[in-house]
N, C-alpha and C. Protein backbone atom coordinates (compact mmCIF):
# COMPACT_ATOMS: atom_id res chain seq x y z
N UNK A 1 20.00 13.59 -5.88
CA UNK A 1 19.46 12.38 -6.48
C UNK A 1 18.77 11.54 -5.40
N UNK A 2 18.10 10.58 -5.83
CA UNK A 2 16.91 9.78 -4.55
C UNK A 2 17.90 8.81 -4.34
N UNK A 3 17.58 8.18 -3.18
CA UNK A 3 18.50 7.12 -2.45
C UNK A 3 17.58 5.90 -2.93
N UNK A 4 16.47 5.83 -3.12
CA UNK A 4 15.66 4.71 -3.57
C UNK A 4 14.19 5.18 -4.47
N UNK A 5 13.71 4.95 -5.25
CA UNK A 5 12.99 4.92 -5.70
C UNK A 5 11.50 3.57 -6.16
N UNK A 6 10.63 3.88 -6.12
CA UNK A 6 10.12 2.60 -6.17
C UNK A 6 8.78 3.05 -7.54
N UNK A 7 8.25 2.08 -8.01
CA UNK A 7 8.03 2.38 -9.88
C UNK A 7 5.98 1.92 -9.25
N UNK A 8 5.18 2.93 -9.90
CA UNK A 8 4.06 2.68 -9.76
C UNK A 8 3.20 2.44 -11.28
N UNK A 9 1.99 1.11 -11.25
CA UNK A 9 1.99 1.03 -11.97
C UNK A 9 0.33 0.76 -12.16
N UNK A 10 -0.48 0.22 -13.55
CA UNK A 10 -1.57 0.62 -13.25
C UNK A 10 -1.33 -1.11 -12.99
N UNK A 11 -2.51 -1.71 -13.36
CA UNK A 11 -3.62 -3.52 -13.30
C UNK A 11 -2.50 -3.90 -14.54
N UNK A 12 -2.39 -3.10 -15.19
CA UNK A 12 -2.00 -3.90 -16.44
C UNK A 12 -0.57 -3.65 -17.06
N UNK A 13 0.00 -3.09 -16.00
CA UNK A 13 1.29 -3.11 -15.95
C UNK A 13 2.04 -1.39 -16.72
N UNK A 14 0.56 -0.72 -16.81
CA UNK A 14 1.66 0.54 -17.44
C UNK A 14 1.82 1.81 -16.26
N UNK A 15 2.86 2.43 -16.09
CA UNK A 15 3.71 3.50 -15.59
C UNK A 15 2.88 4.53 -15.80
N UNK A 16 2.33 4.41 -14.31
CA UNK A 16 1.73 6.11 -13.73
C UNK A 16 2.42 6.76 -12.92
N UNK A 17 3.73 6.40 -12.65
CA UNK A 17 4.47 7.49 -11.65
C UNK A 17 5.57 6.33 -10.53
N UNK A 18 6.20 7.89 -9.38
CA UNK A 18 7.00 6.92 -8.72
C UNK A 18 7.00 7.66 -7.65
N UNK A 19 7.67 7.06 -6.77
CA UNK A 19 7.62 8.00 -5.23
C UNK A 19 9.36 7.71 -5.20
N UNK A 20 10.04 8.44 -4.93
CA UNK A 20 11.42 8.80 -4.71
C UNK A 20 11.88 8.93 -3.02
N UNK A 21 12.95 8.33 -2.52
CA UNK A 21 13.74 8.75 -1.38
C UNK A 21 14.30 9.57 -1.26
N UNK A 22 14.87 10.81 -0.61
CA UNK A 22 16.04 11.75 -0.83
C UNK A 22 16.22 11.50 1.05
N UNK A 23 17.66 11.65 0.69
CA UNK A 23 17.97 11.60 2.23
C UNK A 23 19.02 12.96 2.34
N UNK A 24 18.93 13.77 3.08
CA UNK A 24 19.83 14.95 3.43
C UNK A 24 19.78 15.42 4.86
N UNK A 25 20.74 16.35 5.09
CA UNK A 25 20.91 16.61 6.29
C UNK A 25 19.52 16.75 7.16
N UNK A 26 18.52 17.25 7.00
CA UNK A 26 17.15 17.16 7.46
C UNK A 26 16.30 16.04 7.83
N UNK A 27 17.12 14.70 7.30
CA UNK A 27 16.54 13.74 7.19
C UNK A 27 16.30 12.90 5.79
N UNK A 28 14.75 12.38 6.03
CA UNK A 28 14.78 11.54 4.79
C UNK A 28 13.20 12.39 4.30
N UNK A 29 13.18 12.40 3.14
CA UNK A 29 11.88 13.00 2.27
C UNK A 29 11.26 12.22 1.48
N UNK A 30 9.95 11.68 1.06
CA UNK A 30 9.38 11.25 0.40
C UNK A 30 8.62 12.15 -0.86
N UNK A 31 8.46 11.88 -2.07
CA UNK A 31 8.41 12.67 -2.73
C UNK A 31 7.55 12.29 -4.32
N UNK A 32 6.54 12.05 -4.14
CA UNK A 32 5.94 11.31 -5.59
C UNK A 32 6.19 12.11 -6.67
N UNK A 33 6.68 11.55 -8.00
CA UNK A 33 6.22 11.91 -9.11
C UNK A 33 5.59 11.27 -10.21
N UNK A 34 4.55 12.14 -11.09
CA UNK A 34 3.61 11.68 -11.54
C UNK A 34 3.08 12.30 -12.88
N UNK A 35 2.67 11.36 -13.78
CA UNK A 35 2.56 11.73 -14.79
C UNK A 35 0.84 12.22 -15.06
N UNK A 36 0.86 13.22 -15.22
CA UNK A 36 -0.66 13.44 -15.39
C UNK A 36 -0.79 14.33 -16.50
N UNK A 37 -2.33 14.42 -17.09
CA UNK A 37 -2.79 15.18 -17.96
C UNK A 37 -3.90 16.13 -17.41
N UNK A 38 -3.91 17.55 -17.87
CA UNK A 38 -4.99 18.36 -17.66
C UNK A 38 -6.11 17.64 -17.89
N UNK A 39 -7.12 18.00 -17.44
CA UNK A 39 -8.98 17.72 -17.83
C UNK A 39 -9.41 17.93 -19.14
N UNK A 40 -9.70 17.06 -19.87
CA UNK A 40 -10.34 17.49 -21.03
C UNK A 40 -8.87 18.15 -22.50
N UNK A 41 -7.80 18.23 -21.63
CA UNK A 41 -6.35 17.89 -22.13
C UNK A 41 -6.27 16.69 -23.07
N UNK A 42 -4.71 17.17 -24.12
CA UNK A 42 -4.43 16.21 -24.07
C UNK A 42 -2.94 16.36 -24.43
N UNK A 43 -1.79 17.44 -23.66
CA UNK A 43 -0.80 16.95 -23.24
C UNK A 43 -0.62 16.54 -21.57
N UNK A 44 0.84 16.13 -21.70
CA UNK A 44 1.06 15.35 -20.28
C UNK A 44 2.25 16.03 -19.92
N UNK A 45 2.14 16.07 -18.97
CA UNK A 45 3.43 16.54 -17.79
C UNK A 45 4.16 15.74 -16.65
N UNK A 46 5.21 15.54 -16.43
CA UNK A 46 5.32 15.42 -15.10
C UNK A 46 5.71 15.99 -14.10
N UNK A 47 5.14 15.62 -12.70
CA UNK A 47 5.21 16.74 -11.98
C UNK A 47 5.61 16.48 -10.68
N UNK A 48 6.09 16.91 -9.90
CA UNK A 48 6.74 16.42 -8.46
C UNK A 48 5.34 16.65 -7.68
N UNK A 49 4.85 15.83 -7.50
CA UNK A 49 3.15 16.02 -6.89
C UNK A 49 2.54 14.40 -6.93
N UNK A 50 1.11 14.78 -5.39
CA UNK A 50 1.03 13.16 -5.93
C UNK A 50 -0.13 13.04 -6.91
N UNK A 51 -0.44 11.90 -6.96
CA UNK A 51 -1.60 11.56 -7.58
C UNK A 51 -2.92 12.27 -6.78
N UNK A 52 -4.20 13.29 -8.11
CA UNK A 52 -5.30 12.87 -7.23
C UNK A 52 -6.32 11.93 -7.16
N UNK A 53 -7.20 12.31 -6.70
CA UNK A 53 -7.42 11.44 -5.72
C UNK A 53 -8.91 10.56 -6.35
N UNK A 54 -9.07 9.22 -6.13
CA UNK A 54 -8.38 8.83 -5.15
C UNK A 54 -7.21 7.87 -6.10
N UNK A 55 -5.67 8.27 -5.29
CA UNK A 55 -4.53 7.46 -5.76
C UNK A 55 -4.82 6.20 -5.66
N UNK A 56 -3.60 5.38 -6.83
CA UNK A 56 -3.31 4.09 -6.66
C UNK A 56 -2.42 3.41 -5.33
N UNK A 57 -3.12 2.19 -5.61
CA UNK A 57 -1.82 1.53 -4.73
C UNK A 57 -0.79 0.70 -5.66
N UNK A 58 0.39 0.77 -4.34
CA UNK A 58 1.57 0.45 -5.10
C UNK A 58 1.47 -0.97 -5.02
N UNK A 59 1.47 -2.32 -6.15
CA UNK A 59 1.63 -3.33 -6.01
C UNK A 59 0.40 -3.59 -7.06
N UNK A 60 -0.17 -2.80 -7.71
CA UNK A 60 -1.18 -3.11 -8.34
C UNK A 60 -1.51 -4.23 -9.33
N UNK A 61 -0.32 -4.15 -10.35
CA UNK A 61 0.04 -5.50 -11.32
C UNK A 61 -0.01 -6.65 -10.27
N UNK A 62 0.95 -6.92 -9.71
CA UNK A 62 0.78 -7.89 -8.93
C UNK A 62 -0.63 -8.71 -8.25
N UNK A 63 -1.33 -7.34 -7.53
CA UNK A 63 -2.45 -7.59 -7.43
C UNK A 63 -3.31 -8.35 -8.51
N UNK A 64 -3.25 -8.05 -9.71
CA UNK A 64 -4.32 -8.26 -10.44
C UNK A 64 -3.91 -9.27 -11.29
N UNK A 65 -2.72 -9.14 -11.62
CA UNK A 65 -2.34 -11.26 -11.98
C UNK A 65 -2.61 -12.32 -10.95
N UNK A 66 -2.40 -12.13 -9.75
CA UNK A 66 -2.95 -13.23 -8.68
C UNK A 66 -4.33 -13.10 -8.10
N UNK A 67 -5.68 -13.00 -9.29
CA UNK A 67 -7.17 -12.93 -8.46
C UNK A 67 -6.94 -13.44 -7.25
N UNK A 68 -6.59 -14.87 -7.04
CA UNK A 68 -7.16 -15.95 -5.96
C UNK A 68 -6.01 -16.01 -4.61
N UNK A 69 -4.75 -14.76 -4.92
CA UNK A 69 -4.06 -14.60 -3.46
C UNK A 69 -4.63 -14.15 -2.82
N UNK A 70 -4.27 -14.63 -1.56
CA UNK A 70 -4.52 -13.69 -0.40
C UNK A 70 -3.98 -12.37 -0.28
N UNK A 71 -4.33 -11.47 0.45
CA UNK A 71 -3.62 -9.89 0.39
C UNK A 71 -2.65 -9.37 1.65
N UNK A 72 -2.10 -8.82 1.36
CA UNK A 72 -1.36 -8.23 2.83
C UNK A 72 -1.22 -6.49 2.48
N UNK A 73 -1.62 -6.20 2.83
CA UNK A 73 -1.43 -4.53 3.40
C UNK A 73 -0.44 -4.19 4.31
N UNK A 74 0.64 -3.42 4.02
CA UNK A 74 1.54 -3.00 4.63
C UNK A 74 1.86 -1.53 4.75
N UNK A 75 2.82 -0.87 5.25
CA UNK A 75 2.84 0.78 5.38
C UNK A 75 3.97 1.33 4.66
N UNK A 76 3.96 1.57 3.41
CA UNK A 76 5.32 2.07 2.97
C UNK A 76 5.93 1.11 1.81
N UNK A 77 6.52 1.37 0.72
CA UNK A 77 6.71 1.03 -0.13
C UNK A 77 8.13 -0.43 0.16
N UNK A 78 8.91 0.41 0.83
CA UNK A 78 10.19 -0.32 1.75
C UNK A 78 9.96 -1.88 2.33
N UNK A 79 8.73 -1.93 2.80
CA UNK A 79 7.96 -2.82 3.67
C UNK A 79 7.32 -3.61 2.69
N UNK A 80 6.48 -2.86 1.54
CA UNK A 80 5.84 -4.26 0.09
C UNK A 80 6.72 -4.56 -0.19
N UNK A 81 7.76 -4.04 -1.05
CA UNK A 81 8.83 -5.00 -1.68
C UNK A 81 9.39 -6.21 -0.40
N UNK A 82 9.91 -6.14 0.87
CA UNK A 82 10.15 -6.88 1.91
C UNK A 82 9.52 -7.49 1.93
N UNK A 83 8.03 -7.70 2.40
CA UNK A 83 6.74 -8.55 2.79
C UNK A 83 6.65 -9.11 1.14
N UNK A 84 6.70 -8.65 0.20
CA UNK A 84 6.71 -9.90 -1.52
C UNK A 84 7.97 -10.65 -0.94
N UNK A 85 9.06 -10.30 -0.49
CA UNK A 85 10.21 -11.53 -0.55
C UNK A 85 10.08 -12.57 0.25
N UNK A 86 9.43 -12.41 1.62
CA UNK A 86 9.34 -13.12 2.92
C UNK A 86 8.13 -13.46 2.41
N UNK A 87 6.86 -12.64 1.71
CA UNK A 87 5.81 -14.29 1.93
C UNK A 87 5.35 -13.77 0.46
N UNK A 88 5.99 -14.81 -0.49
CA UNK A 88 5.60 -15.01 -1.88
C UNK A 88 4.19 -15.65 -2.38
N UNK A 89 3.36 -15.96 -1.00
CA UNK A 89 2.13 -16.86 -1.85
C UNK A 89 1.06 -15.16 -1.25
N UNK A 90 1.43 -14.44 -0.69
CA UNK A 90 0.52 -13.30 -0.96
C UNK A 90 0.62 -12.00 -2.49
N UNK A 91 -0.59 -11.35 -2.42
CA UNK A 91 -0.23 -10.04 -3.34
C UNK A 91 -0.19 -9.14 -2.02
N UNK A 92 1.37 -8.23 -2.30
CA UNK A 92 1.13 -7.58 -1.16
C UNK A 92 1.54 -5.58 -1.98
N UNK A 93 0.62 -5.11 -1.35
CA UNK A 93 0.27 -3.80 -1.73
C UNK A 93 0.43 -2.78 -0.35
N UNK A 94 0.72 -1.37 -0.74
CA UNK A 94 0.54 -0.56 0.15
C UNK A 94 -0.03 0.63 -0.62
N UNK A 95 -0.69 2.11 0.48
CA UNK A 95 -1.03 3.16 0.10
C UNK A 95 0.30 4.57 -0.48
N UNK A 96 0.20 5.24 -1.29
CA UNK A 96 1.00 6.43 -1.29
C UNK A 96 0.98 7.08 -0.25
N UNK A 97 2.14 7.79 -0.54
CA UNK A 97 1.88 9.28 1.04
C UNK A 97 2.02 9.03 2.38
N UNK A 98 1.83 8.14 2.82
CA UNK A 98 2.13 7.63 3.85
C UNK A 98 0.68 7.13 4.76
N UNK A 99 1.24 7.05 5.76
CA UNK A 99 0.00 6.49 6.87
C UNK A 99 -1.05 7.55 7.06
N UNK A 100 -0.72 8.93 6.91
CA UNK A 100 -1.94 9.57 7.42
C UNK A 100 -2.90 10.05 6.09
N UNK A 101 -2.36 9.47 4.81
CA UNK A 101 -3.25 9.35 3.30
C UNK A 101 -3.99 7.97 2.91
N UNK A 102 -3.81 7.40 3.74
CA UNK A 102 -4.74 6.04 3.61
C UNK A 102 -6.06 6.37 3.10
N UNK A 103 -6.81 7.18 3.46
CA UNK A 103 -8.12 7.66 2.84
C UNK A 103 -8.15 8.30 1.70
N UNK A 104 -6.99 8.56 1.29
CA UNK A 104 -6.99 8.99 -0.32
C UNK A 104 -7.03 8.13 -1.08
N UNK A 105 -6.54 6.94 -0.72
CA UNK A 105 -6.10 5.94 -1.59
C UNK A 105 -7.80 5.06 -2.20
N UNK A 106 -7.31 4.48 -3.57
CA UNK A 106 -8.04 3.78 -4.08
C UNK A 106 -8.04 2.04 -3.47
N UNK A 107 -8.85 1.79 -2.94
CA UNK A 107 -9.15 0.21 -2.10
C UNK A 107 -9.97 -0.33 -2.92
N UNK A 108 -10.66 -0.09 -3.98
CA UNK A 108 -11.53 -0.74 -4.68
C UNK A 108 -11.26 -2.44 -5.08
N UNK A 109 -9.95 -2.07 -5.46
CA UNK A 109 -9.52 -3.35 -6.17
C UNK A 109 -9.36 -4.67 -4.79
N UNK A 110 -9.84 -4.33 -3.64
CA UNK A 110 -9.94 -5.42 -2.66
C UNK A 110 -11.19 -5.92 -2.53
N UNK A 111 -11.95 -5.60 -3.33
CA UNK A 111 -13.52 -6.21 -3.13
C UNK A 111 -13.37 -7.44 -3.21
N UNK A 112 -13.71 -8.47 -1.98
CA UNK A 112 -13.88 -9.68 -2.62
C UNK A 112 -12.42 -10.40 -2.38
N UNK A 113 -11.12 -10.25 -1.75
CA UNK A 113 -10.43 -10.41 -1.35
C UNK A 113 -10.13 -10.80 -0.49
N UNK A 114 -9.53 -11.67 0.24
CA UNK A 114 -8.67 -11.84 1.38
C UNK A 114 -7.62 -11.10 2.19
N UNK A 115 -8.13 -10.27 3.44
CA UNK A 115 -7.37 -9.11 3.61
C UNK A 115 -6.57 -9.31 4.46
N UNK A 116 -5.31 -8.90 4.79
CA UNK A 116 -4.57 -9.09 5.74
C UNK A 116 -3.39 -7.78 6.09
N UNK A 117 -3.46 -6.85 7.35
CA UNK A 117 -2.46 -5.68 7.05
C UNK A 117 -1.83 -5.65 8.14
N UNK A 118 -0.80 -5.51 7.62
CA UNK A 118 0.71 -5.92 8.65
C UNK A 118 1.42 -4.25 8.79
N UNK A 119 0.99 -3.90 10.24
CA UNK A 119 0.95 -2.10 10.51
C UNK A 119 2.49 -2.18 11.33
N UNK A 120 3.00 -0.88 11.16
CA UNK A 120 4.28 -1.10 11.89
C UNK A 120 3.96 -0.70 13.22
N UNK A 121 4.82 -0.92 13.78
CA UNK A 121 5.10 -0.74 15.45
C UNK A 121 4.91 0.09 16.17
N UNK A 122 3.79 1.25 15.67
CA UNK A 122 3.97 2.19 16.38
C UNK A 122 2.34 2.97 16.65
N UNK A 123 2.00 4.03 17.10
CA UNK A 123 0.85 4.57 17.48
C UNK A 123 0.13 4.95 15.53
N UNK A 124 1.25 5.34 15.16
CA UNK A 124 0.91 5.91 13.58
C UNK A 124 0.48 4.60 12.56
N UNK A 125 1.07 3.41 13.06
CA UNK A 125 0.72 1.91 12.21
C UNK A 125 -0.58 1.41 12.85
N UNK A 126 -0.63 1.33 13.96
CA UNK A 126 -2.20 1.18 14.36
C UNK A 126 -3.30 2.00 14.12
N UNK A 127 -3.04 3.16 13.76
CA UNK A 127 -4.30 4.18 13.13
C UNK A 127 -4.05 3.59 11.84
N UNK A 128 -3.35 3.55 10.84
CA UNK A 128 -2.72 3.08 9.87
C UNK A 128 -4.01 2.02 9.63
N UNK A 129 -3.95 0.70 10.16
CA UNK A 129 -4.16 -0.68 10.06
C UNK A 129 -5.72 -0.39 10.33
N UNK A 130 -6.26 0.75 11.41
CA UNK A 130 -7.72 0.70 11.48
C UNK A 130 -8.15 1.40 10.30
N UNK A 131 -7.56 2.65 9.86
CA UNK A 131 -8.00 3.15 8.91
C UNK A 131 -8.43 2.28 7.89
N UNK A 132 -7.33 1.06 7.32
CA UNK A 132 -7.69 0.02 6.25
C UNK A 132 -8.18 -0.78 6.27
N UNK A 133 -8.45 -1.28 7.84
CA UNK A 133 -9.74 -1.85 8.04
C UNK A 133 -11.06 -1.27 7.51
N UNK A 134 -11.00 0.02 7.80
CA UNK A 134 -12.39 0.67 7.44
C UNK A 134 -12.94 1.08 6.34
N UNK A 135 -11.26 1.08 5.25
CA UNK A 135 -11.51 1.11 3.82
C UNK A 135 -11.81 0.15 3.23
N UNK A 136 -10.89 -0.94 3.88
CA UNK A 136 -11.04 -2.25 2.89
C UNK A 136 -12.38 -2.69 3.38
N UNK A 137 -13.03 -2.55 4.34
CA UNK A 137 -14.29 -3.04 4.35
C UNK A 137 -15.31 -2.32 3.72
N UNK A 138 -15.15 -1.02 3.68
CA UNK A 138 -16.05 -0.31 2.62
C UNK A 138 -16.11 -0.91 1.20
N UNK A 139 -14.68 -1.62 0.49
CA UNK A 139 -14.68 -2.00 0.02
C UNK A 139 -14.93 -3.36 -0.74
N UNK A 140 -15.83 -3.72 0.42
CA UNK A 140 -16.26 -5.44 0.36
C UNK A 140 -15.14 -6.22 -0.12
N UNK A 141 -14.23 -6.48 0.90
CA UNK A 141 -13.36 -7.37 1.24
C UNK A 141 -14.03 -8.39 1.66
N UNK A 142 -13.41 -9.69 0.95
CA UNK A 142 -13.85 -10.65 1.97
C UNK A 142 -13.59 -10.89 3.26
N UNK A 143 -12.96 -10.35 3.90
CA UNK A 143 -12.33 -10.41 5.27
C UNK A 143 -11.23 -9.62 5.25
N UNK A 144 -10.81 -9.22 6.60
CA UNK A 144 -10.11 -8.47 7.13
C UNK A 144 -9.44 -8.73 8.34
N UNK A 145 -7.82 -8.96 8.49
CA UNK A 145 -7.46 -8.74 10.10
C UNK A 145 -6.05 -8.58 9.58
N UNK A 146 -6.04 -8.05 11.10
CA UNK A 146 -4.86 -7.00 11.56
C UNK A 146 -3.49 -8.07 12.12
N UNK A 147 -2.27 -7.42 12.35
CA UNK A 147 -1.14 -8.47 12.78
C UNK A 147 -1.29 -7.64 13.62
N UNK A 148 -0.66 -8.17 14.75
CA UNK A 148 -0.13 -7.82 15.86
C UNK A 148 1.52 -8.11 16.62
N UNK A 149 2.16 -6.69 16.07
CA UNK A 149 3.60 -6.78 15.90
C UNK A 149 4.24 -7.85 17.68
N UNK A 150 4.74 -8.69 17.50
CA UNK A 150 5.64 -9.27 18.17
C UNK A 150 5.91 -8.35 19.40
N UNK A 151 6.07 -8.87 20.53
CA UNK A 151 6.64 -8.34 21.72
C UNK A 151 7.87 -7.98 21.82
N UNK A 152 8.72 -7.05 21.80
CA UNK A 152 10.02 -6.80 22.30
C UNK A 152 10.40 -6.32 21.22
N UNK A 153 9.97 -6.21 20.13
CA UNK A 153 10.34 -5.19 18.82
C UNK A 153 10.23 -3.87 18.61
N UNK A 154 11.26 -3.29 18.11
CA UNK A 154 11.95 -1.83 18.20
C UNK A 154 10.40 -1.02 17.39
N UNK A 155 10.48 0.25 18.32
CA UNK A 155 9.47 1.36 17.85
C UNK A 155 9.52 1.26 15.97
N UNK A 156 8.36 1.09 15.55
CA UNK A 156 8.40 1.26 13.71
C UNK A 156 8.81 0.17 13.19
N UNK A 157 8.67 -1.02 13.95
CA UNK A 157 8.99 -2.64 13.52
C UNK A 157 8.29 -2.93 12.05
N UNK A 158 8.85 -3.09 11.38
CA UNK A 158 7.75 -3.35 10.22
C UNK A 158 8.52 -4.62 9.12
N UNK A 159 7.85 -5.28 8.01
CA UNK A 159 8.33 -6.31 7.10
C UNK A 159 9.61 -5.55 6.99
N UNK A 160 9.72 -4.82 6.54
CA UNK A 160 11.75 -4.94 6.10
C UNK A 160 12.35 -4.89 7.21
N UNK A 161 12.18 -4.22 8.24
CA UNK A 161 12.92 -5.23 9.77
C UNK A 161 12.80 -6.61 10.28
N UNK A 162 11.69 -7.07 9.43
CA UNK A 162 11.74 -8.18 9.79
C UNK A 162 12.59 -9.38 8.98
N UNK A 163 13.02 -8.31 7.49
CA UNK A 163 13.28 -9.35 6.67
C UNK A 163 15.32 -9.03 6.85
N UNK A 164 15.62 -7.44 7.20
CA UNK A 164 17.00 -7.56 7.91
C UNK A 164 17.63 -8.02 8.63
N UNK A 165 16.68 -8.84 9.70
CA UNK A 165 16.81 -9.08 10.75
C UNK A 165 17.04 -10.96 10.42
N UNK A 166 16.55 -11.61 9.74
CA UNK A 166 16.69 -13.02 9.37
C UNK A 166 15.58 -13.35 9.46
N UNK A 167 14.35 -13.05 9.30
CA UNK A 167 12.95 -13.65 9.42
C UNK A 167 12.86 -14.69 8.05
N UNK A 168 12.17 -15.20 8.39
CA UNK A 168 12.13 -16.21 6.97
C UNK A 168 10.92 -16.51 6.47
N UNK A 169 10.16 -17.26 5.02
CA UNK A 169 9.16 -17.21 5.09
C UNK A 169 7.94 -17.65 6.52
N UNK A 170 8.46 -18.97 7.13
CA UNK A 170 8.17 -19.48 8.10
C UNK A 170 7.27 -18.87 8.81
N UNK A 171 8.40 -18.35 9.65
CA UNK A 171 7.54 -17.16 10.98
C UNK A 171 6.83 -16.18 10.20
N UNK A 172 7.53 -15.65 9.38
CA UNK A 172 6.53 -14.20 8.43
C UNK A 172 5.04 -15.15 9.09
N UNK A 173 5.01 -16.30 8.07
CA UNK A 173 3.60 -17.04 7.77
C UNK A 173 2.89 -17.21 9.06
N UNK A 174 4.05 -17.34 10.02
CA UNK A 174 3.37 -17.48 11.38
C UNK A 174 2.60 -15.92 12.22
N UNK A 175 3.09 -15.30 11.76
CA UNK A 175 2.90 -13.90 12.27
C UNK A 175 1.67 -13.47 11.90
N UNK A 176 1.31 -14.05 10.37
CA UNK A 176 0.27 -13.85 9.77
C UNK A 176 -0.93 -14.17 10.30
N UNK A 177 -0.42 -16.21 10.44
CA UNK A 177 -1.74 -16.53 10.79
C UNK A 177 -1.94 -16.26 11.82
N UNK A 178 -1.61 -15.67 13.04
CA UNK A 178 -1.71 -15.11 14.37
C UNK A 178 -2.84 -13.56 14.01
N UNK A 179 -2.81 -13.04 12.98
CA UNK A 179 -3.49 -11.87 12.72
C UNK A 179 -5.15 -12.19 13.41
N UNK A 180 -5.41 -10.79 14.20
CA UNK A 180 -6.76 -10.71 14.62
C UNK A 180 -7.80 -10.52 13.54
N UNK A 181 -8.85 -11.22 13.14
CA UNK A 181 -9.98 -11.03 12.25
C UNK A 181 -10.85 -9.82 13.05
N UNK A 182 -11.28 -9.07 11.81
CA UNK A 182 -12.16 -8.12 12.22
C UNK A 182 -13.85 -8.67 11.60
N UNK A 183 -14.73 -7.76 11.46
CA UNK A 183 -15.90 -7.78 11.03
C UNK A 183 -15.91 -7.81 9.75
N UNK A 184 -16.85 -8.76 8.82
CA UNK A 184 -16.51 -9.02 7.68
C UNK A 184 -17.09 -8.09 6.63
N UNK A 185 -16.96 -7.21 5.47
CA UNK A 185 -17.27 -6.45 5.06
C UNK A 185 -19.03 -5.86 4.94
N UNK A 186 -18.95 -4.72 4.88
CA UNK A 186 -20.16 -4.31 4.99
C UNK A 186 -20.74 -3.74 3.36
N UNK A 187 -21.70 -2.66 3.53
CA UNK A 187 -22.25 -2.62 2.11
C UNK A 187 -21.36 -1.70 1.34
N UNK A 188 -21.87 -1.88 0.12
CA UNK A 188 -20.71 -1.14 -1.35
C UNK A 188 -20.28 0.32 -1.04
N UNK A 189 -19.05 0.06 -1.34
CA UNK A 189 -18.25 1.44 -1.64
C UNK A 189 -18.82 2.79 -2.34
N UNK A 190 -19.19 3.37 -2.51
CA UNK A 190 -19.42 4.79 -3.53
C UNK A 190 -18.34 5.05 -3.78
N UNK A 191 -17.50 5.61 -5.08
CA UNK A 191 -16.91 5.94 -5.65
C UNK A 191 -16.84 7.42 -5.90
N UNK A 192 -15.65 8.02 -5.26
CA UNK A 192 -15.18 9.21 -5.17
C UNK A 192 -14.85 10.04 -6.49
N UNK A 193 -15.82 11.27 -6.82
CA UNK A 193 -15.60 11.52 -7.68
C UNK A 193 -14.26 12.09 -8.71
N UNK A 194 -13.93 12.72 -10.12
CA UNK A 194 -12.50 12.09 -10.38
C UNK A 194 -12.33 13.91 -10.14
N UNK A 195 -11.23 14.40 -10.12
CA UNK A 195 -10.56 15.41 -9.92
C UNK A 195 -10.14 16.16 -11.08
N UNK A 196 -9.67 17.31 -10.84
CA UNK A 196 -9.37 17.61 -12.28
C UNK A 196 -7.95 17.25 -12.89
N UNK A 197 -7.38 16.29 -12.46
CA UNK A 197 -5.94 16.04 -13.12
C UNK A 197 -6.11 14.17 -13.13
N UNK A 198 -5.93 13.94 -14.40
CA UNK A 198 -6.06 12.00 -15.01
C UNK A 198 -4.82 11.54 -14.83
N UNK A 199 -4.88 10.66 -13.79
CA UNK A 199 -3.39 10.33 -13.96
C UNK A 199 -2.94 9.41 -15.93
N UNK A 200 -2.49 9.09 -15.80
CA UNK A 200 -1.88 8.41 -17.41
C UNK A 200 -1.29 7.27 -17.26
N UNK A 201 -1.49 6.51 -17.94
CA UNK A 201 -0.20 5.73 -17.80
C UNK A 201 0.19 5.46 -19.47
N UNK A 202 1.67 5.54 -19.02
CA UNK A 202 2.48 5.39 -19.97
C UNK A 202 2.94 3.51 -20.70
């Protein structure tokens, strides 16, 4: 059975799938499942697989009831739910799959946004944070910048260490506004064509 699970959803609140924890002797596994339909189908399955492409991000409802928040980008599902508790006046979203699927993911819905991505602590969160720099600006973001994790914090520092640890909205907010601005978006996205499996939502 998964040790945590976290619920994906579309703009408007319906159930396209979930990404699951399993933790066993090997470690810990990440593991999406997802409800999809064949092409030109019209039953549905679900399937231990992720979304193709390009996937959602997780936080999407949220996203799209608050037009006029600001955004935070984070790495990992563990880390949005954390970063929503510690700073409630953002919409905060992350990619499936992890850090090295950032380019799968769908960024569209940041056009025009206020960007802000809070990368964890490590060589893999800084490719992470440029990568979404480079999406979200494809995506005509209104702006874009990066945090820059705190000095003296443990390898893979990220919002839910920060929020175990006693961080409070406060500093979160402070951490934020400390974020480096990048270059402000450039011209329109092209849109990746759709694959042969629709995701659904239920």
């Amino acid at each position: 059975k998964p040790t945590s699970r976290w619920t994906y959803t579309d703009q408007d609140g319906r159930l396209v799938g979930y990404v699951a924890r399993f933790d066993g002797p090997d470690g810990k596994e990440f593991r999406p499942l997802t409800l999809l339909r064949q092409k030109g189908g019209t039953e549905t399955s679900w399937r231990w697989t992720s979304w193709p492409t390009p996937r959602p991000l997780y936080g999407l409802q949220r996203l799209a009831e608050r037009p006029s928040a600001p955004v935070l980008v984070v790495e990992g599902e563990k880390a949005a739910d954390a970063a929503a508790r510690l700073l409630p006046a953002f919409a905060v979203v992350t990619s499936p799959n992890g850090s090295k699927s950032c380019d799968k993911a769908d960024w569209t819905p940041l056009r025009g946004r206020a960007v802000t991505i809070w990368p964890d602590a490590d060589a893999a969160g800084l490719a992470f944070a440029k990568a979404v720099q480079r999406t979200a600006t494809e995506a005509e973001a209104a702006s874009v910048a990066i945090i820059v994790p705190p000095q003296g914090v443990s390898v893979g520092w990220d919002a839910a260490d920060a929020e175990s640890s006693g961080w409070d909205e406060r500093r979160a907010a402070d951490l934020v506004a400390a974020a480096v601005p990048s270059a402000a978006a450039a011209g329109p996205r092209h849109r990746r064509p759709r694959q042969r499996d629709d995701v659904i939502g239920a």
